[in-house]
Protein backbone atom coordinates (compact mmCIF):
# COMPACT_ATOMS: atom_id res chain seq x y z
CA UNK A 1 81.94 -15.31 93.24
CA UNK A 2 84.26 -16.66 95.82
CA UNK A 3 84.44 -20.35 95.84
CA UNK A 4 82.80 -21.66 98.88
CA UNK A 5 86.34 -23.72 100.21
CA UNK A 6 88.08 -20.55 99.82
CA UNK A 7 85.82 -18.94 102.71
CA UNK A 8 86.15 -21.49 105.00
CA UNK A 9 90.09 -21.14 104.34
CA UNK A 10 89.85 -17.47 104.92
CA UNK A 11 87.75 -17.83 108.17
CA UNK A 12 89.99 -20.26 109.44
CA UNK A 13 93.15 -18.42 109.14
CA UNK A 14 90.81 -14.82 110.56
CA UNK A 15 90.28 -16.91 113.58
CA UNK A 16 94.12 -18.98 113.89
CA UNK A 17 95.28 -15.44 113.87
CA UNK A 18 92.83 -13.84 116.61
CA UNK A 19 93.27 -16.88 118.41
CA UNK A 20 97.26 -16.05 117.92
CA UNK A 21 96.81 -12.77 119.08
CA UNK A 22 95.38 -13.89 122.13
CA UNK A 23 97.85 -15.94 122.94
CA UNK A 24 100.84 -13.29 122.56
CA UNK A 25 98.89 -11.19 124.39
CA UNK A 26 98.33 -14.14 127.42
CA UNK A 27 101.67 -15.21 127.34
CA UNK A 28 103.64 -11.66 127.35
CA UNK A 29 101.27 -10.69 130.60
CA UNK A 30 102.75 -14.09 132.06
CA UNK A 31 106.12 -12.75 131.42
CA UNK A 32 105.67 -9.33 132.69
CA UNK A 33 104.32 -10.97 136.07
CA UNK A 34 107.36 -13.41 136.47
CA UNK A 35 109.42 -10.40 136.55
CA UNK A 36 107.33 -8.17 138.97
CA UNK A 37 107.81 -11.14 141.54
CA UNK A 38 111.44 -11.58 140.86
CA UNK A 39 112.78 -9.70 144.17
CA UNK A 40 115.31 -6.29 143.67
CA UNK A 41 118.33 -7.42 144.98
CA UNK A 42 119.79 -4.07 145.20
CA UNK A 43 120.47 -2.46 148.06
CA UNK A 44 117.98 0.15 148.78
CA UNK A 45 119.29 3.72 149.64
CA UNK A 46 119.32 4.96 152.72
CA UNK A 47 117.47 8.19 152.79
CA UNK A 48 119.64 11.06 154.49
CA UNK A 49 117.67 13.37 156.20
CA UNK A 50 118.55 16.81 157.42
CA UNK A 51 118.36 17.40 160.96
CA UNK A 52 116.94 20.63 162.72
CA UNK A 53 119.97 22.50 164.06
CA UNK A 54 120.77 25.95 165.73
CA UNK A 55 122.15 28.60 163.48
CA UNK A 56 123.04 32.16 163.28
CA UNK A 57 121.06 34.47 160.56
CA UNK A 58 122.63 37.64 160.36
CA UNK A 59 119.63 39.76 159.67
CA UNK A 60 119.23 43.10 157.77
CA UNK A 61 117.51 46.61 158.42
CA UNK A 62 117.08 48.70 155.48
CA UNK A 63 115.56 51.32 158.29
CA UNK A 64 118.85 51.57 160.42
CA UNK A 65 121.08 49.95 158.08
CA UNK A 66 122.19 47.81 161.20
CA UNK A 67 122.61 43.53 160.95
CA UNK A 68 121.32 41.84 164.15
CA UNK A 69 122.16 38.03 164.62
CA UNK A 70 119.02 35.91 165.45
CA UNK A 71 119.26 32.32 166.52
CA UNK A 72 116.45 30.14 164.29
CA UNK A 73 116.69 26.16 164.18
CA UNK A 74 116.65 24.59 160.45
CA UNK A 75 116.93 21.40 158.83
CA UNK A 76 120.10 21.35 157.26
CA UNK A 77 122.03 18.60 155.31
CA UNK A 78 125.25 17.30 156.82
CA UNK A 79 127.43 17.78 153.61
CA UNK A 80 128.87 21.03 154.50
CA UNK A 81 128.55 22.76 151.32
CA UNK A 82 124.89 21.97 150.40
CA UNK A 83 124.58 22.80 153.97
CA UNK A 84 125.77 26.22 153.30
CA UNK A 85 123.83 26.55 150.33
CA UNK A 86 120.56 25.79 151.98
CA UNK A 87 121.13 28.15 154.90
CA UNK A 88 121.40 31.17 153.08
CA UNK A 89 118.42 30.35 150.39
CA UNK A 90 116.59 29.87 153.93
CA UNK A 91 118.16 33.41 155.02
CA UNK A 92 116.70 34.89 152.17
CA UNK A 93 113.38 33.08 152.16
CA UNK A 94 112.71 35.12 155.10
CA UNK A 95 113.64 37.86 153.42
CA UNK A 96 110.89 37.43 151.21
CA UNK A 97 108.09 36.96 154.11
CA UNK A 98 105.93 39.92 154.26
CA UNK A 99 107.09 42.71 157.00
CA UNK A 100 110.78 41.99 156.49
CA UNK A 101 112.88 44.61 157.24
CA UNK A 102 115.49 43.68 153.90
CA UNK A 103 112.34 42.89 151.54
CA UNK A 104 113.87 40.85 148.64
CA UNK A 105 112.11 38.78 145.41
CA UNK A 106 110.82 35.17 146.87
CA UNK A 107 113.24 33.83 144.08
CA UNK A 108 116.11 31.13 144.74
CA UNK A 109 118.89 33.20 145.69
CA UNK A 110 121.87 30.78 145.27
CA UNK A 111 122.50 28.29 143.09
CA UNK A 112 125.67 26.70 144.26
CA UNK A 113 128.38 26.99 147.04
CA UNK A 114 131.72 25.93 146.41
CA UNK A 115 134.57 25.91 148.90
CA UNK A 116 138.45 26.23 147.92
CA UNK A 117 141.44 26.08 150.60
CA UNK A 118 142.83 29.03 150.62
CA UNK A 119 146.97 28.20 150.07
CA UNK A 120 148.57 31.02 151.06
CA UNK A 121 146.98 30.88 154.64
CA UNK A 122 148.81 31.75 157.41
CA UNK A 123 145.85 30.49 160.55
CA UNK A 124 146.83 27.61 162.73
CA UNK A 125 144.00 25.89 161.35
CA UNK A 126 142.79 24.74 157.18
CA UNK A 127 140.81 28.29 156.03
CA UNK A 128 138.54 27.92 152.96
CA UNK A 129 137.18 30.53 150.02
CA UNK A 130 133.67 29.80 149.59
CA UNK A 131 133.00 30.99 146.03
CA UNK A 132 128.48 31.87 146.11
CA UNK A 133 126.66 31.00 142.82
CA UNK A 134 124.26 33.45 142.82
CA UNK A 135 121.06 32.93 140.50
CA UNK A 136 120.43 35.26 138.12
CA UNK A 137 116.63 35.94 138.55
CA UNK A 138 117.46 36.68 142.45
CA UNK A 139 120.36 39.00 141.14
CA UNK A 140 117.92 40.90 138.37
CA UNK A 141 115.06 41.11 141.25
CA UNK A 142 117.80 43.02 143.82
CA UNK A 143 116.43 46.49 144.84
CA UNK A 144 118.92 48.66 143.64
CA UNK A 145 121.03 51.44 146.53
CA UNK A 146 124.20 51.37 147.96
CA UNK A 147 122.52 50.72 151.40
CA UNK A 148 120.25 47.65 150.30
CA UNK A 149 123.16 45.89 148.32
CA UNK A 150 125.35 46.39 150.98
CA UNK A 151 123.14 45.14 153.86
CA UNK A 152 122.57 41.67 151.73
CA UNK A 153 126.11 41.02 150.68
CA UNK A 154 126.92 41.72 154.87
CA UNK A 155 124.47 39.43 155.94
CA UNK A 156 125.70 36.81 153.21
CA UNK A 157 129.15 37.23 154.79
CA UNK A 158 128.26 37.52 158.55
CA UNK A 159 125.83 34.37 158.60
CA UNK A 160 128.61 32.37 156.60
CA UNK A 161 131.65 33.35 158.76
CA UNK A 162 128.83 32.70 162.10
CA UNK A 163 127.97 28.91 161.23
CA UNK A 164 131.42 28.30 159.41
CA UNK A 165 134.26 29.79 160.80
CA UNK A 166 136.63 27.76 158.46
CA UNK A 167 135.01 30.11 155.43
CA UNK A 168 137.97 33.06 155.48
CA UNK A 169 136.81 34.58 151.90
CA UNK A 170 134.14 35.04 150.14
CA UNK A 171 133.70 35.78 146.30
CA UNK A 172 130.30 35.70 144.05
CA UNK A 173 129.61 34.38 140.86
CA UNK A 174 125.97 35.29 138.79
CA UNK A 175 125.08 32.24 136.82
CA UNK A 176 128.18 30.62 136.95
CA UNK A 177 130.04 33.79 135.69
CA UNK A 178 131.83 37.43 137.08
CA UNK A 179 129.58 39.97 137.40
CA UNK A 180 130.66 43.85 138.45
CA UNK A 181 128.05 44.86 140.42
CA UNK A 182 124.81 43.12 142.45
CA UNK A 183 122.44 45.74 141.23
CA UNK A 184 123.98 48.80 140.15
CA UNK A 185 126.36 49.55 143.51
CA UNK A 186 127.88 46.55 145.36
CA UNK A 187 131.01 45.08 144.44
CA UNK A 188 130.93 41.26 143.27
CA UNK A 189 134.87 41.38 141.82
CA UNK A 190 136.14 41.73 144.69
CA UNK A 191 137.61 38.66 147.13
CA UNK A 192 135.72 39.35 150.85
CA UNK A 193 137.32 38.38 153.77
CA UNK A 194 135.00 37.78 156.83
CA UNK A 195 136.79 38.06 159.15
CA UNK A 196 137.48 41.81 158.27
CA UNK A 197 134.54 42.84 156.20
CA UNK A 198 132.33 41.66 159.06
CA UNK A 199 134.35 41.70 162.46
CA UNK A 200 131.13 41.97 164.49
CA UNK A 201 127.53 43.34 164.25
CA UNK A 202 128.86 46.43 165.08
CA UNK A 203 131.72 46.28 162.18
CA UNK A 204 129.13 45.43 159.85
CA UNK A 205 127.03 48.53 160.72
CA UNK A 206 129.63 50.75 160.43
CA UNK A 207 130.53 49.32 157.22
CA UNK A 208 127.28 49.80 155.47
CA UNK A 209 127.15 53.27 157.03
CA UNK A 210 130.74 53.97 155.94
CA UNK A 211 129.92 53.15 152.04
CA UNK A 212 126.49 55.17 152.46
CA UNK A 213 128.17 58.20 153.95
CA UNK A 214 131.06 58.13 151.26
CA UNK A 215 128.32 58.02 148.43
CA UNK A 216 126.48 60.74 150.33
CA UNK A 217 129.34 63.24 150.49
CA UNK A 218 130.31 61.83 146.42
CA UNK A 219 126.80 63.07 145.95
CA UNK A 220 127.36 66.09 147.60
CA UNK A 221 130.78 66.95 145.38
CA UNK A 222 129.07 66.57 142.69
CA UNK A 223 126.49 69.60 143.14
CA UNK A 224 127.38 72.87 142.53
């Protein structure tokens, strides 16, 4: 049997402690309030927001194997290579609306755009390398044929060297890393220049024509 004191001792200190409890509790909501109304005095950032402006999409046909230039408005970033980067994932997002006539995956298509001076230019004015991260799901999705590869690295080139005429050379990277090919049949080891891989809409037709006749006769060769 417990003595009786020793009860009244042990309900006492049950009910200091709830009583304790409560008053932790009390006093750490107090706290928590005094610094919700202390004011930030941080500055706040100002949000940047892109504003719509006219660009030039060079567009692909896998029917005529032709690039057309079409005039669309976007909301682009000012920061010229995030800018660059966002056109062409929008270039591509259209390629993934139904009825395109370059059908690609609705995957990102670019990861990064970085742009180098090129030093050994000889142009009146600063020329830069942009060097394309490609992702690797977009690259792994890519129809495979001369034709289609062709067509998307000429549009990649042509809409670049449209809206940034500083860009003088291109080269790709997949996933941060060389790659041979896009799918099977373009070259991505190469260093493009725009200003000679795409010298017009015309030039880029006949250059997608020119690589699809060459495999054609290759093909050709080849039979006995």
């Amino acid at each position: 049997m417990i003595p009786r004191y020793q009860k009244i001792i042990l309900w006492m200190l049950l009910v200091s402690s709830v009583l304790m409890a409560a008053y932790l509790i009390r006093m750490r909501a107090r706290a928590q309030d005094r610094l919700a109304a202390i004011p930030d005095s941080a500055p706040m950032p100002i949000p940047v927001e892109a504003s719509p402006m006219q660009v030039t999409l060079l567009f692909a046909n896998d029917e005529d194997g032709s690039l057309a230039p079409v005039e669309q408005q976007f909301a682009l970033p000012v920061e010229t290579t995030t800018r660059a980067r966002n056109l062409l994932n929008d270039l591509f997002a259209e390629y993934a609306q139904p009825g395109s006539p370059h059908p690609l995956a609705a995957v990102t298509a670019v990861d990064d755009v970085f742009l180098l001076p090129v030093p050994e230019s000889t142009s009146a004015h600063p020329e830069q390398m942009a060097v394309i991260n490609l992702d690797g799901s977009f690259v792994d999705h890519h129809p495979s044929g001369i034709l289609v590869e062709n067509l998307t690295l000429l549009s990649i080139l042509g809409t670049l060297h449209a809206n940034f005429p500083q860009i003088a050379q291109v080269r790709f990277l997949v996933d941060g890393h060389p790659r041979e090919t896009l799918a099977g049949h373009a070259d991505l080891s190469r260093t493009y220049l725009t200003a000679n891989d795409v010298p017009g809409v015309a030039g880029s037709d006949a250059a997608g024509s020119q690589d699809t006749d060459s495999s054609q006769k290759k093909s050709t060769e080849s039979q006995p």
